[in-house]
PDB file of N, CA and C in Angstrom:
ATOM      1  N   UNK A   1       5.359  10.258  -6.620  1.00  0.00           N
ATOM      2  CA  UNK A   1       6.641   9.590  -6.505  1.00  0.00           C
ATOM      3  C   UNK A   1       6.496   8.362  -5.622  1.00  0.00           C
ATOM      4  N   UNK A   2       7.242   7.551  -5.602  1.00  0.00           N
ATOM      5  CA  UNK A   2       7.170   6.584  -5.302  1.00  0.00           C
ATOM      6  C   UNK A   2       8.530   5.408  -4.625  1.00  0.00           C
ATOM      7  N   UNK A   3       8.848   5.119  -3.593  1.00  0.00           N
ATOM      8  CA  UNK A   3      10.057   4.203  -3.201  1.00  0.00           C
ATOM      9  C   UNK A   3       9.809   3.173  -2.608  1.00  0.00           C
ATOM     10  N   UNK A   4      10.866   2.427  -2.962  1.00  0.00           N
ATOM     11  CA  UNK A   4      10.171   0.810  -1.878  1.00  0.00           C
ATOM     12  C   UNK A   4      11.991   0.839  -1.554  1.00  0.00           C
ATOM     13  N   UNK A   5      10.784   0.029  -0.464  1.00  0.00           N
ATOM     14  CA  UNK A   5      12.337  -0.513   0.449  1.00  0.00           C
ATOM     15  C   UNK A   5      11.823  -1.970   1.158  1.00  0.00           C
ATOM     16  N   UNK A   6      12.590  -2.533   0.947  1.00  0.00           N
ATOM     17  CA  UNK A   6      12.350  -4.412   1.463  1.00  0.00           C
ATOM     18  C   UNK A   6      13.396  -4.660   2.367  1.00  0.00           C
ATOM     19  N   UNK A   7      13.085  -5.409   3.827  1.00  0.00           N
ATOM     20  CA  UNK A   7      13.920  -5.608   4.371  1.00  0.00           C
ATOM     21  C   UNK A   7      13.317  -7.400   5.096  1.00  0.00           C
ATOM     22  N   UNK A   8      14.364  -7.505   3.950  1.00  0.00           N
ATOM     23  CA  UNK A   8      13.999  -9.533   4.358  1.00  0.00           C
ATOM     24  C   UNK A   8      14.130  -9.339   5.543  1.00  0.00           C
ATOM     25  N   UNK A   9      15.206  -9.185   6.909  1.00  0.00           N
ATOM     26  CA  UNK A   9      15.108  -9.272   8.345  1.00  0.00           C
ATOM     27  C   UNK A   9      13.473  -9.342   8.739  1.00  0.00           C
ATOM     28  N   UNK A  10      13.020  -8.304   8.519  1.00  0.00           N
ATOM     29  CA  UNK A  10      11.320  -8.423   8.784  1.00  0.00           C
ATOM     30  C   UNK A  10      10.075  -8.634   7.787  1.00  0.00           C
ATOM     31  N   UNK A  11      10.983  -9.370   7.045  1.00  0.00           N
ATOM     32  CA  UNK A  11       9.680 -10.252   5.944  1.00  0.00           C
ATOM     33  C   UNK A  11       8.605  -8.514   5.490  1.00  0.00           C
ATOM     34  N   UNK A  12       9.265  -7.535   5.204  1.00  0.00           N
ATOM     35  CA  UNK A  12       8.366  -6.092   4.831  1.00  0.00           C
ATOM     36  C   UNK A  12       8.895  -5.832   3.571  1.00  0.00           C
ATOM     37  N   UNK A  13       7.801  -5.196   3.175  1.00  0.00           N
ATOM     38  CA  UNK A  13       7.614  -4.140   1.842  1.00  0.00           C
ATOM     39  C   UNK A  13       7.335  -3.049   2.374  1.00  0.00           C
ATOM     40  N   UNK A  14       8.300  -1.606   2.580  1.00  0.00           N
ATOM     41  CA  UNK A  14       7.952  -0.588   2.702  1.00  0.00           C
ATOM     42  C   UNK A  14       7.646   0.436   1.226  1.00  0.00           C
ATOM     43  N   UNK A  15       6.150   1.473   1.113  1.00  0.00           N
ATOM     44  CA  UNK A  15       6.305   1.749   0.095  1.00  0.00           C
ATOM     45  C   UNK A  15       6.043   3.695   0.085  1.00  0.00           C
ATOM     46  N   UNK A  16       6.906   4.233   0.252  1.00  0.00           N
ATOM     47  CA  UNK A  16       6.911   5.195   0.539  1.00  0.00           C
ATOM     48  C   UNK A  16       6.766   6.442  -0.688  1.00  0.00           C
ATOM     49  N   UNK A  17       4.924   6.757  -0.581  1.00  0.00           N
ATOM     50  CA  UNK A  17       4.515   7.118  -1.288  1.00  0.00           C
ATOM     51  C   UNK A  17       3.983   9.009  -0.631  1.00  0.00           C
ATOM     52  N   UNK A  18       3.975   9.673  -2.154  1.00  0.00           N
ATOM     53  CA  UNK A  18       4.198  11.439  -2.406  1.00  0.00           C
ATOM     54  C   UNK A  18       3.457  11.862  -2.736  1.00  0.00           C
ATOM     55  N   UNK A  19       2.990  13.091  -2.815  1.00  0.00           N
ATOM     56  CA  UNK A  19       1.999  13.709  -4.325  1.00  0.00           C
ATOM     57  C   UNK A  19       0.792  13.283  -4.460  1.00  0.00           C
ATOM     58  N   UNK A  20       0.267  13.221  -5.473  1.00  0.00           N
ATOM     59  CA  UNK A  20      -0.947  12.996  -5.764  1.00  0.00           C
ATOM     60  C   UNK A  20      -1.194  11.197  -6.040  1.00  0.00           C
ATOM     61  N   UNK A  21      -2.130  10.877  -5.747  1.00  0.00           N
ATOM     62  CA  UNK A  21      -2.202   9.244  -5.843  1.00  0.00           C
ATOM     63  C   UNK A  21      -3.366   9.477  -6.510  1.00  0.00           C
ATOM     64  N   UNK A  22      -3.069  10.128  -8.100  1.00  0.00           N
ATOM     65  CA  UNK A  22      -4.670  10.547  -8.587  1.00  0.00           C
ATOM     66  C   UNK A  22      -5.297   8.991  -9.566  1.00  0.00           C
ATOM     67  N   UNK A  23      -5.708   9.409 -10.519  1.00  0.00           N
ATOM     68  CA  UNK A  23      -6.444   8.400 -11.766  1.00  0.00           C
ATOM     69  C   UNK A  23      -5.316   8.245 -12.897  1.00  0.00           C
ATOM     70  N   UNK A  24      -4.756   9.593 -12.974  1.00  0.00           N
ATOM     71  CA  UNK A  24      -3.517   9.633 -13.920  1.00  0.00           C
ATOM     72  C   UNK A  24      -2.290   8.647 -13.525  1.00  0.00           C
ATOM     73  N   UNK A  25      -1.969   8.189 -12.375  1.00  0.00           N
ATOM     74  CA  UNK A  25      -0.976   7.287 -12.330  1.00  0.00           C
ATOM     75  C   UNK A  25      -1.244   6.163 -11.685  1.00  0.00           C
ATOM     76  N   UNK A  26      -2.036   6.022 -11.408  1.00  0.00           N
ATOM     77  CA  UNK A  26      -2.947   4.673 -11.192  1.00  0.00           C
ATOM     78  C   UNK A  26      -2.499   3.581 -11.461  1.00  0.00           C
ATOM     79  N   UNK A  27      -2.778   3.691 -13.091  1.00  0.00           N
ATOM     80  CA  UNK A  27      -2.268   1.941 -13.290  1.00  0.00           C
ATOM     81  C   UNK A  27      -0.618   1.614 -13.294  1.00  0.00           C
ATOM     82  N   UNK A  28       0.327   2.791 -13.569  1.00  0.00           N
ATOM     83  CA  UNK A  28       1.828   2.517 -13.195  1.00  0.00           C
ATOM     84  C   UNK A  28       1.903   2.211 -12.045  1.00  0.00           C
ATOM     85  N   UNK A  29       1.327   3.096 -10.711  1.00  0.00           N
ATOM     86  CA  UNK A  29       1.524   2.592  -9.381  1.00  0.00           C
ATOM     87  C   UNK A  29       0.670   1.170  -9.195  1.00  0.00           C
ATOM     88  N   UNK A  30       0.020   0.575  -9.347  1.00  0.00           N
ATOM     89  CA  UNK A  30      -0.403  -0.971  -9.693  1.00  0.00           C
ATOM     90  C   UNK A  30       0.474  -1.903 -10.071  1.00  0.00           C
ATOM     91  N   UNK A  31       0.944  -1.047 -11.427  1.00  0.00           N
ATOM     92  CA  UNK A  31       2.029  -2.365 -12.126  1.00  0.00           C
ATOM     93  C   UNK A  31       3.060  -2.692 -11.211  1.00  0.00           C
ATOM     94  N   UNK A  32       3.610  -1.180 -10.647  1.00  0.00           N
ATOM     95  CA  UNK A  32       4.760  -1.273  -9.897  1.00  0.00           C
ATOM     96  C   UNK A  32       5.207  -1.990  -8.699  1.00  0.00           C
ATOM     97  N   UNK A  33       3.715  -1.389  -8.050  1.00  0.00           N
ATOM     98  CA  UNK A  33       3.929  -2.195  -6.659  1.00  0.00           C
ATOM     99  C   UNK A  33       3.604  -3.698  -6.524  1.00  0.00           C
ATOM    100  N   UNK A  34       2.648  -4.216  -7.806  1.00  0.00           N
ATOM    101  CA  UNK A  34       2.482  -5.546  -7.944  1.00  0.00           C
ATOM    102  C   UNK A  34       3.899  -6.367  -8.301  1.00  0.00           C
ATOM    103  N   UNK A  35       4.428  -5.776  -9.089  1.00  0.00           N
ATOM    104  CA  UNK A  35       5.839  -6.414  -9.415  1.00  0.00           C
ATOM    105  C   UNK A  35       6.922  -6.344  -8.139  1.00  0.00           C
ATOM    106  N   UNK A  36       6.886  -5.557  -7.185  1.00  0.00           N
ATOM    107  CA  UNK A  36       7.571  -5.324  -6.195  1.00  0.00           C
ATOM    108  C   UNK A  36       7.432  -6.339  -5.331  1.00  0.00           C
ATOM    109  N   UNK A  37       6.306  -6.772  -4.841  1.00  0.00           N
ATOM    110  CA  UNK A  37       5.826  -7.356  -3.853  1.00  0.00           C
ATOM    111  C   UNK A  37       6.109  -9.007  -5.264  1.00  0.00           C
ATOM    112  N   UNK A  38       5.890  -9.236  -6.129  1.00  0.00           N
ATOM    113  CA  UNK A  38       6.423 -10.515  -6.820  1.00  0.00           C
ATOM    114  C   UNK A  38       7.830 -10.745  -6.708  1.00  0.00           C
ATOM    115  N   UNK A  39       8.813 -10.071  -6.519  1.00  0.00           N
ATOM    116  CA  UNK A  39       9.879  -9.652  -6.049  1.00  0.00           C
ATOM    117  C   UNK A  39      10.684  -9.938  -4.899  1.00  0.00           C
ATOM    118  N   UNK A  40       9.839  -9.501  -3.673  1.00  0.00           N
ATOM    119  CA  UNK A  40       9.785  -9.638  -2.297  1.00  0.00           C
ATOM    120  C   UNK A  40       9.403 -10.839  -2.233  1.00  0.00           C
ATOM    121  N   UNK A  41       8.208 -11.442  -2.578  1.00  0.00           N
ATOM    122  CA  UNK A  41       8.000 -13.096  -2.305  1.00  0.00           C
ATOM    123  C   UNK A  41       8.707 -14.119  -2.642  1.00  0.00           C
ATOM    124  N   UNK A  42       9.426 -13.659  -3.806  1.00  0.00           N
ATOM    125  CA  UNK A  42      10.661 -14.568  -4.571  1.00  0.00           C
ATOM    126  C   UNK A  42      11.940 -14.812  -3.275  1.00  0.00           C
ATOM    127  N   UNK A  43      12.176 -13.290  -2.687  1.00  0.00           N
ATOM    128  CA  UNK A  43      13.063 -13.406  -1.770  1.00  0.00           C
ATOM    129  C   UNK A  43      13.093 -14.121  -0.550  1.00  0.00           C
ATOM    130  N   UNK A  44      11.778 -14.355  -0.462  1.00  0.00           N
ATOM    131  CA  UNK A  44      11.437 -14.868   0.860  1.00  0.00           C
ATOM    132  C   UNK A  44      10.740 -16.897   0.720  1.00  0.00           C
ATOM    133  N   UNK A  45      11.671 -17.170   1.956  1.00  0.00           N
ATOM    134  CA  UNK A  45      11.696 -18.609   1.971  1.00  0.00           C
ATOM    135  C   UNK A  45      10.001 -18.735   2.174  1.00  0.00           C
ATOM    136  N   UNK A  46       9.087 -18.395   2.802  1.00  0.00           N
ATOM    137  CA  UNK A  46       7.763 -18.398   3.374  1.00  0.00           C
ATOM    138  C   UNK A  46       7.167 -16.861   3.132  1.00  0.00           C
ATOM    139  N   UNK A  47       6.822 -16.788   1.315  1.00  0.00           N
ATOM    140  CA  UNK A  47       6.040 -16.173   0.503  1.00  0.00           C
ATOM    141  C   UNK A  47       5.065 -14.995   1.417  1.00  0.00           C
ATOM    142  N   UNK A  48       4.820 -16.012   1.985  1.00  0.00           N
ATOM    143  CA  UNK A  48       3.271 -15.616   2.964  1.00  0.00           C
ATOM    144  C   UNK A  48       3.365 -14.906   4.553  1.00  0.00           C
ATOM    145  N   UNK A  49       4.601 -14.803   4.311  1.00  0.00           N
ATOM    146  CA  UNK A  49       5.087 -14.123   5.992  1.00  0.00           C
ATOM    147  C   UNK A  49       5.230 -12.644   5.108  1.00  0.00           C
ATOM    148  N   UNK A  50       5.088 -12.065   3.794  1.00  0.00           N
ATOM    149  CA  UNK A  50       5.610 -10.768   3.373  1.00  0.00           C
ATOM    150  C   UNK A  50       4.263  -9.905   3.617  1.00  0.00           C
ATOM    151  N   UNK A  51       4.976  -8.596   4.847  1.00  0.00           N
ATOM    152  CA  UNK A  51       4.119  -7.470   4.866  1.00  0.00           C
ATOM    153  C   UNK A  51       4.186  -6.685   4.283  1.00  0.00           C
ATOM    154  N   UNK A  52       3.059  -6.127   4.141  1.00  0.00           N
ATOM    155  CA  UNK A  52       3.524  -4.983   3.007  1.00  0.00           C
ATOM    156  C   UNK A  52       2.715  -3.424   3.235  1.00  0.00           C
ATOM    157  N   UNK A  53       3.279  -2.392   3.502  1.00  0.00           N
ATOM    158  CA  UNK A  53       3.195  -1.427   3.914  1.00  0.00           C
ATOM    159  C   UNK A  53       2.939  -0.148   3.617  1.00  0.00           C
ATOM    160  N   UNK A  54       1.917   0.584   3.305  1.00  0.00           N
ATOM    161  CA  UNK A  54       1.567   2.138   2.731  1.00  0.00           C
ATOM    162  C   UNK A  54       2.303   3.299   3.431  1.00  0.00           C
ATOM    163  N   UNK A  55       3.188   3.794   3.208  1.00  0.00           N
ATOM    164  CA  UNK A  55       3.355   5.429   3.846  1.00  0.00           C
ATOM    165  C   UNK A  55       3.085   6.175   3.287  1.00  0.00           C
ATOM    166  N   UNK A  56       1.880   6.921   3.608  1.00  0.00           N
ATOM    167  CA  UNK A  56       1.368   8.074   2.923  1.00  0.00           C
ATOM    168  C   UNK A  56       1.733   8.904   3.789  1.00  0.00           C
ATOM    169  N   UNK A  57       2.644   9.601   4.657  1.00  0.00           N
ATOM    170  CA  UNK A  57       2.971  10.839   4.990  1.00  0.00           C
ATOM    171  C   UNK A  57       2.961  11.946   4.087  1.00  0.00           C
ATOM    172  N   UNK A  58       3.605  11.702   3.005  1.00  0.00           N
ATOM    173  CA  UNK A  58       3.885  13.126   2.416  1.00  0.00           C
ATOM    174  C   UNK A  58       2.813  12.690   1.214  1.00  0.00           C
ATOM    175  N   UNK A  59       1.230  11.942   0.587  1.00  0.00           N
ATOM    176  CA  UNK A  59       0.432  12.277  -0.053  1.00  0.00           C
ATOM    177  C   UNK A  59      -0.391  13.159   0.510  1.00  0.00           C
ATOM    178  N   UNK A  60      -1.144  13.877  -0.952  1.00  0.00           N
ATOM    179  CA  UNK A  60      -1.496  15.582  -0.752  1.00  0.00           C
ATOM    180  C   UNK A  60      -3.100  14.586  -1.002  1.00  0.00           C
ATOM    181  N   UNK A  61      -3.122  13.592  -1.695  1.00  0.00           N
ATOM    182  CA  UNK A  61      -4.526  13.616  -2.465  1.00  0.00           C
ATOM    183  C   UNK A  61      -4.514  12.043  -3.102  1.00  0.00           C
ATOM    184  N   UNK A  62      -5.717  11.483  -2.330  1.00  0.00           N
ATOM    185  CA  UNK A  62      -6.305  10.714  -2.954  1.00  0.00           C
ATOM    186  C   UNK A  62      -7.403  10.383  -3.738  1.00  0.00           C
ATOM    187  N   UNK A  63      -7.606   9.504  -5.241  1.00  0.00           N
ATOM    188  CA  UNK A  63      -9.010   9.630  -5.508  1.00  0.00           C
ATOM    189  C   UNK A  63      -9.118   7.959  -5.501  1.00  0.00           C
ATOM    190  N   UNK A  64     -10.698   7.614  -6.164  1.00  0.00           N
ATOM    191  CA  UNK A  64     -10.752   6.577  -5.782  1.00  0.00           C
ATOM    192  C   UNK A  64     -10.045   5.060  -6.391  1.00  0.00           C
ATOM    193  N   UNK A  65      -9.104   5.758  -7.551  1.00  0.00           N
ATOM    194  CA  UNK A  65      -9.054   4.728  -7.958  1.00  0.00           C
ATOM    195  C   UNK A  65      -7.415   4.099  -7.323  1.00  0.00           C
ATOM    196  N   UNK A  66      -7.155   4.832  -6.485  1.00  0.00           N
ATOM    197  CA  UNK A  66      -5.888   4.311  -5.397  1.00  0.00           C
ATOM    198  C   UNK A  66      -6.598   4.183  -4.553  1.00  0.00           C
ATOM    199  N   UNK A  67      -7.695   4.310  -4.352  1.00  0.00           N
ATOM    200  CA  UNK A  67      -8.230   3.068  -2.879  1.00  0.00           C
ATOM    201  C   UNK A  67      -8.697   1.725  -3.414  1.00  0.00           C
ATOM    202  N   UNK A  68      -9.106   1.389  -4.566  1.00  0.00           N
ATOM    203  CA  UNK A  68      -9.511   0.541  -5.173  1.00  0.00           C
ATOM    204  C   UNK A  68      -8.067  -0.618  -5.677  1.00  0.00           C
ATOM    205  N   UNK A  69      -7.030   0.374  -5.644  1.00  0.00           N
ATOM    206  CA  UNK A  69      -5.507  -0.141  -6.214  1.00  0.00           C
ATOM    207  C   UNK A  69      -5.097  -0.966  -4.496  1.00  0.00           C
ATOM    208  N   UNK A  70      -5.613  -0.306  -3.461  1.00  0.00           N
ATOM    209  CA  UNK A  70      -5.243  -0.739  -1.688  1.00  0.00           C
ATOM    210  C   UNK A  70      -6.118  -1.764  -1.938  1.00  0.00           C
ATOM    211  N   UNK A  71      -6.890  -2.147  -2.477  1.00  0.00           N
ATOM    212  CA  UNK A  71      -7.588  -3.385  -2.112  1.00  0.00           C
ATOM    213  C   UNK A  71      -6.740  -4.525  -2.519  1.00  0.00           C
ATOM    214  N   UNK A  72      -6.808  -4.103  -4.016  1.00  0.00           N
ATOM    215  CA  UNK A  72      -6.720  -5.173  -5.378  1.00  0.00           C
ATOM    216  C   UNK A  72      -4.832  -5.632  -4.291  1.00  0.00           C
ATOM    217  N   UNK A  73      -4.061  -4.781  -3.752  1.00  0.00           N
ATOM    218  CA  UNK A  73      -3.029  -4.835  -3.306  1.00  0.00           C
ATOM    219  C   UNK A  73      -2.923  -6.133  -1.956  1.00  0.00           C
ATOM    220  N   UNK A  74      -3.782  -5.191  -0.966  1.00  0.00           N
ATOM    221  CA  UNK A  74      -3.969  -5.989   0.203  1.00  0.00           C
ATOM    222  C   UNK A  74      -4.595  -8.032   0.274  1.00  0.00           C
ATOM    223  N   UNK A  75      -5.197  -7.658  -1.543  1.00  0.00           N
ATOM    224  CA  UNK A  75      -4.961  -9.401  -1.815  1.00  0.00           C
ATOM    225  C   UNK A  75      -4.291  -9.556  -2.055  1.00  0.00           C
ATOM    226  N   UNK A  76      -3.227  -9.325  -2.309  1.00  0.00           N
ATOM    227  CA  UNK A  76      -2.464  -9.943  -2.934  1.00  0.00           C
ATOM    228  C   UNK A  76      -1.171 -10.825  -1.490  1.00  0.00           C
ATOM    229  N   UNK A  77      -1.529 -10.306  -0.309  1.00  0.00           N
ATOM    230  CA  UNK A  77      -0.742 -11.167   0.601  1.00  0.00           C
ATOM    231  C   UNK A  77      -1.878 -11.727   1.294  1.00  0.00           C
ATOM    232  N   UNK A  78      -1.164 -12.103   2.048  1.00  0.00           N
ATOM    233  CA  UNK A  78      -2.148 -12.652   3.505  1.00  0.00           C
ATOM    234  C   UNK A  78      -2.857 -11.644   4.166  1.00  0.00           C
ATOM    235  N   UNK A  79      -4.112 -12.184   4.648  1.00  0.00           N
ATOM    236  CA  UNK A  79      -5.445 -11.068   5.841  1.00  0.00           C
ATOM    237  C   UNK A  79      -4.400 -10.547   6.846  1.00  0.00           C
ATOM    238  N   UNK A  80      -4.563  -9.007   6.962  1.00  0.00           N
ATOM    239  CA  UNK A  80      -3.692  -8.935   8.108  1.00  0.00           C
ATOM    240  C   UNK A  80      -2.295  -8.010   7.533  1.00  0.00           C
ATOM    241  N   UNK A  81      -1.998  -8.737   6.609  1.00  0.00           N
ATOM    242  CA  UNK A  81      -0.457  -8.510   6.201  1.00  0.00           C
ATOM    243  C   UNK A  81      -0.394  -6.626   5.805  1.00  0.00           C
ATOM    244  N   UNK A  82      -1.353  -6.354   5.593  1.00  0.00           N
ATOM    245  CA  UNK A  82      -1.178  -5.138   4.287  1.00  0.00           C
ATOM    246  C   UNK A  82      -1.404  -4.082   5.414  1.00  0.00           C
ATOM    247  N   UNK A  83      -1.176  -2.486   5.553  1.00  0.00           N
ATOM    248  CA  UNK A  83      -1.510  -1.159   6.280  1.00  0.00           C
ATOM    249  C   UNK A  83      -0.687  -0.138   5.928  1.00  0.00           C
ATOM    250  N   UNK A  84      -1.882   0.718   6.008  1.00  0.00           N
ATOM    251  CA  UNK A  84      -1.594   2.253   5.512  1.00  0.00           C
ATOM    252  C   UNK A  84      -0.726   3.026   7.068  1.00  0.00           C
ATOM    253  N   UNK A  85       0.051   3.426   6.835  1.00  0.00           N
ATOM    254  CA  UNK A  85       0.172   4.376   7.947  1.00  0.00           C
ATOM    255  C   UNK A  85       1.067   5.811   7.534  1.00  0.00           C
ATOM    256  N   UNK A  86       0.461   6.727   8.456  1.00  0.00           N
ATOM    257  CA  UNK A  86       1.064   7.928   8.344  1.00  0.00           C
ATOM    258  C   UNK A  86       0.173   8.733   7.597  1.00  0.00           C
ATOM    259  N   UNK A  87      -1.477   8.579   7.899  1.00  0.00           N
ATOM    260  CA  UNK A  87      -2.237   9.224   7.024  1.00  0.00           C
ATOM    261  C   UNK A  87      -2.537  10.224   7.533  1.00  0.00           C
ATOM    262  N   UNK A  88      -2.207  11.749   7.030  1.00  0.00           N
ATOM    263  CA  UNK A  88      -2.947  12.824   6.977  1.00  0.00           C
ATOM    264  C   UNK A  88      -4.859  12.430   7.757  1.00  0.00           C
ATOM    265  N   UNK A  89      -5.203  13.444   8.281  1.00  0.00           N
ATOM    266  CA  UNK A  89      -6.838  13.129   8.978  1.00  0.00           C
ATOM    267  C   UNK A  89      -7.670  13.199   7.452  1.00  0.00           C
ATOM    268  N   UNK A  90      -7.504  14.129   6.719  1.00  0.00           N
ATOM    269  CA  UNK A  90      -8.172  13.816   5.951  1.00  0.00           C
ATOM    270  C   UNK A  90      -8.029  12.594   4.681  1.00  0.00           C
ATOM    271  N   UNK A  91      -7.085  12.228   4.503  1.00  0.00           N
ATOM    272  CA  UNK A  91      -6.646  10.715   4.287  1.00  0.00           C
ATOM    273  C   UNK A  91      -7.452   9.678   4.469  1.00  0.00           C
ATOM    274  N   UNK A  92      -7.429   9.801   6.144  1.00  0.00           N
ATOM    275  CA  UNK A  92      -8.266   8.917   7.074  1.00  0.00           C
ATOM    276  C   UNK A  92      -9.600   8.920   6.928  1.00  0.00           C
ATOM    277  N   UNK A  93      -9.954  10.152   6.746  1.00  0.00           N
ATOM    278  CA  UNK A  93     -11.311  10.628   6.561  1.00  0.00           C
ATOM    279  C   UNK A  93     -11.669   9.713   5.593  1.00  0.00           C
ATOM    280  N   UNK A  94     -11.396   9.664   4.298  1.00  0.00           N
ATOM    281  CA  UNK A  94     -11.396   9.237   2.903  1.00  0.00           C
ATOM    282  C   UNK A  94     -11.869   7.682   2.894  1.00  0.00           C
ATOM    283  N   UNK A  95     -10.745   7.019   3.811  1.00  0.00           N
ATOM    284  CA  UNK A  95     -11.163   5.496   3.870  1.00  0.00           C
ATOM    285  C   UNK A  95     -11.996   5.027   4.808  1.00  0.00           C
ATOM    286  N   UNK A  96     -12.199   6.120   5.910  1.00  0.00           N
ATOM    287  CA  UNK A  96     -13.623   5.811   6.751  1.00  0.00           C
ATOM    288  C   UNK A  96     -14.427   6.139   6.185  1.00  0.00           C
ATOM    289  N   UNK A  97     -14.567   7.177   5.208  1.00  0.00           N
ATOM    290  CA  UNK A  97     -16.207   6.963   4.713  1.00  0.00           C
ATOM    291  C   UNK A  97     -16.012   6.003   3.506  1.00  0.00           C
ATOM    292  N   UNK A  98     -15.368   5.289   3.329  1.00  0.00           N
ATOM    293  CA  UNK A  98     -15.379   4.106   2.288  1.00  0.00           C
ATOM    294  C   UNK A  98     -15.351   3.030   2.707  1.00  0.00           C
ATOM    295  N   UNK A  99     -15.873   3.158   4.111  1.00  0.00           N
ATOM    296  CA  UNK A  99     -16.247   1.847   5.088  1.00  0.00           C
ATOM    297  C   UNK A  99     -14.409   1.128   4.953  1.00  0.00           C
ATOM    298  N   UNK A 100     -13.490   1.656   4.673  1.00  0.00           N
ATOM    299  CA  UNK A 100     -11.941   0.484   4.687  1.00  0.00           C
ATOM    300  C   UNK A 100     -10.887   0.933   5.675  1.00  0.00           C
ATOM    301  N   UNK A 101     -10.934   1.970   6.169  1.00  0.00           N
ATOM    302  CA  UNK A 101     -10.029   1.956   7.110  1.00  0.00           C
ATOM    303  C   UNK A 101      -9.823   1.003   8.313  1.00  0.00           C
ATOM    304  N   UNK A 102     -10.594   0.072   8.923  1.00  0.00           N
ATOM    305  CA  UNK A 102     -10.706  -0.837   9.807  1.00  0.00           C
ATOM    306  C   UNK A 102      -9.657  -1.756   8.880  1.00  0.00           C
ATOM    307  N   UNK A 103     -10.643  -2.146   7.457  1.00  0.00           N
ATOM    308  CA  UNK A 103     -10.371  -3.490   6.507  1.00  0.00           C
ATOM    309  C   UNK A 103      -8.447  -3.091   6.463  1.00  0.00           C
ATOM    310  N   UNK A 104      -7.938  -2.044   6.019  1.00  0.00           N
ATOM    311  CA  UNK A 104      -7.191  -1.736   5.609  1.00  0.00           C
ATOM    312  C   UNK A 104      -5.933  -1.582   6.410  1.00  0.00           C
ATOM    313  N   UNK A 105      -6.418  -1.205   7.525  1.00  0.00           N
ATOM    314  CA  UNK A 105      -5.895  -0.590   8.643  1.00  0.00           C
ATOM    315  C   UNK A 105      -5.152   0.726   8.673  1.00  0.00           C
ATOM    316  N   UNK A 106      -5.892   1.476   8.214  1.00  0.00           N
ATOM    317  CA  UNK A 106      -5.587   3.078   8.124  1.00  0.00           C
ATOM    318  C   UNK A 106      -4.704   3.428   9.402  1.00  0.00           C
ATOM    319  N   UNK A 107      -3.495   4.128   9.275  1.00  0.00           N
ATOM    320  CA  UNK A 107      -3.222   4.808  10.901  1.00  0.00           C
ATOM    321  C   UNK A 107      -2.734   6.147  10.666  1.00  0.00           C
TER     322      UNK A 107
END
Protein backbone atom coordinates (compact mmCIF):
# COMPACT_ATOMS: atom_id res chain seq x y z
CA UNK A 1 0.00 0.00 0.00
CA UNK A 2 0.98 3.08 -0.58
CA UNK A 3 0.16 7.17 0.42
CA UNK A 4 1.66 10.40 -0.37
CA UNK A 5 1.23 13.41 1.24
CA UNK A 6 2.84 16.86 -0.10
CA UNK A 7 3.13 19.72 1.92
CA UNK A 8 4.24 22.80 -0.25
CA UNK A 9 4.96 24.74 3.34
CA UNK A 10 8.11 22.43 3.35
CA UNK A 11 8.81 21.91 -0.31
CA UNK A 12 8.19 17.60 0.82
CA UNK A 13 6.94 14.51 -0.67
CA UNK A 14 5.96 12.26 2.06
CA UNK A 15 5.52 8.60 0.90
CA UNK A 16 4.16 6.39 3.29
CA UNK A 17 4.82 3.00 2.37
CA UNK A 18 3.30 -0.96 3.79
CA UNK A 19 3.65 -4.56 3.03
CA UNK A 20 5.74 -6.01 0.84
CA UNK A 21 7.90 -3.73 -1.57
CA UNK A 22 8.40 -7.05 -3.59
CA UNK A 23 9.17 -7.52 -7.72
CA UNK A 24 5.38 -7.94 -8.14
CA UNK A 25 4.62 -4.24 -7.61
CA UNK A 26 7.58 -2.71 -8.56
CA UNK A 27 6.91 -1.10 -11.62
CA UNK A 28 3.30 0.46 -10.34
CA UNK A 29 5.20 1.80 -7.29
CA UNK A 30 7.77 3.51 -9.93
CA UNK A 31 5.07 4.79 -12.13
CA UNK A 32 3.39 6.16 -9.15
CA UNK A 33 5.78 7.78 -7.23
CA UNK A 34 7.46 9.17 -10.43
CA UNK A 35 4.23 10.87 -11.37
CA UNK A 36 3.84 12.16 -7.80
CA UNK A 37 6.95 13.84 -7.42
CA UNK A 38 6.10 15.38 -11.42
CA UNK A 39 3.24 16.69 -9.58
CA UNK A 40 4.95 18.15 -6.57
CA UNK A 41 7.50 19.98 -8.88
CA UNK A 42 4.70 21.49 -10.94
CA UNK A 43 3.53 22.88 -7.52
CA UNK A 44 6.50 24.29 -6.57
CA UNK A 45 7.89 27.77 -7.69
CA UNK A 46 11.77 26.28 -7.29
CA UNK A 47 11.32 22.55 -8.75
CA UNK A 48 14.57 21.78 -7.06
CA UNK A 49 13.90 22.72 -3.40
CA UNK A 50 11.30 19.31 -3.54
CA UNK A 51 12.22 16.63 -0.84
CA UNK A 52 11.17 13.66 -1.08
CA UNK A 53 10.77 11.11 1.54
CA UNK A 54 10.57 7.07 2.21
CA UNK A 55 8.55 5.83 5.31
CA UNK A 56 9.03 2.44 5.61
CA UNK A 57 7.74 1.91 9.14
CA UNK A 58 5.16 -0.47 8.54
CA UNK A 59 7.27 -2.48 5.33
CA UNK A 60 7.60 -6.26 6.18
CA UNK A 61 10.02 -6.89 3.06
CA UNK A 62 12.19 -5.69 0.68
CA UNK A 63 13.70 -7.19 -2.56
CA UNK A 64 15.98 -5.77 -4.85
CA UNK A 65 14.15 -4.39 -7.25
CA UNK A 66 12.70 -1.50 -4.74
CA UNK A 67 16.16 -0.65 -3.91
CA UNK A 68 17.01 -0.23 -7.43
CA UNK A 69 13.36 1.81 -7.78
CA UNK A 70 15.29 4.23 -4.41
CA UNK A 71 17.89 4.98 -6.72
CA UNK A 72 16.27 5.47 -10.15
CA UNK A 73 13.94 7.83 -7.50
CA UNK A 74 16.61 9.69 -5.52
CA UNK A 75 17.60 11.04 -9.24
CA UNK A 76 15.16 12.22 -9.90
CA UNK A 77 15.61 15.43 -7.36
CA UNK A 78 18.51 17.08 -6.15
CA UNK A 79 21.85 15.20 -4.11
CA UNK A 80 20.70 15.31 -0.73
CA UNK A 81 17.00 15.77 -1.33
CA UNK A 82 15.76 12.03 -1.16
CA UNK A 83 15.72 9.58 2.58
CA UNK A 84 14.43 6.58 3.83
CA UNK A 85 13.35 6.77 7.34
CA UNK A 86 11.69 4.60 9.82
CA UNK A 87 13.53 1.47 8.76
CA UNK A 88 13.03 -1.69 10.56
CA UNK A 89 17.11 -3.00 11.50
CA UNK A 90 16.72 -5.40 9.16
CA UNK A 91 15.63 -2.93 6.43
CA UNK A 92 18.76 -1.19 7.33
CA UNK A 93 20.61 -4.19 7.20
CA UNK A 94 19.51 -4.63 3.47
CA UNK A 95 20.86 -1.22 2.23
CA UNK A 96 24.10 -1.49 4.19
CA UNK A 97 25.06 -4.46 2.63
CA UNK A 98 24.16 -2.82 -0.72
CA UNK A 99 26.80 -0.35 0.09
CA UNK A 100 23.38 2.62 -0.05
CA UNK A 101 22.37 3.38 3.12
CA UNK A 102 24.96 6.32 3.60
CA UNK A 103 24.04 7.21 -0.45
CA UNK A 104 20.42 7.02 0.49
CA UNK A 105 20.29 7.98 3.84
CA UNK A 106 18.70 5.07 5.52
CA UNK A 107 17.38 5.99 9.22
Amino acid sequence: MMEFNFSKPENKLVCLLSGRMGTENNEDFLSRVTEKISESKEALSNPASLKVCFDVKDVTYIASSFIRSCIVISRLVEEGRFNITSASPVIKKTFKIAGLDELLKVK
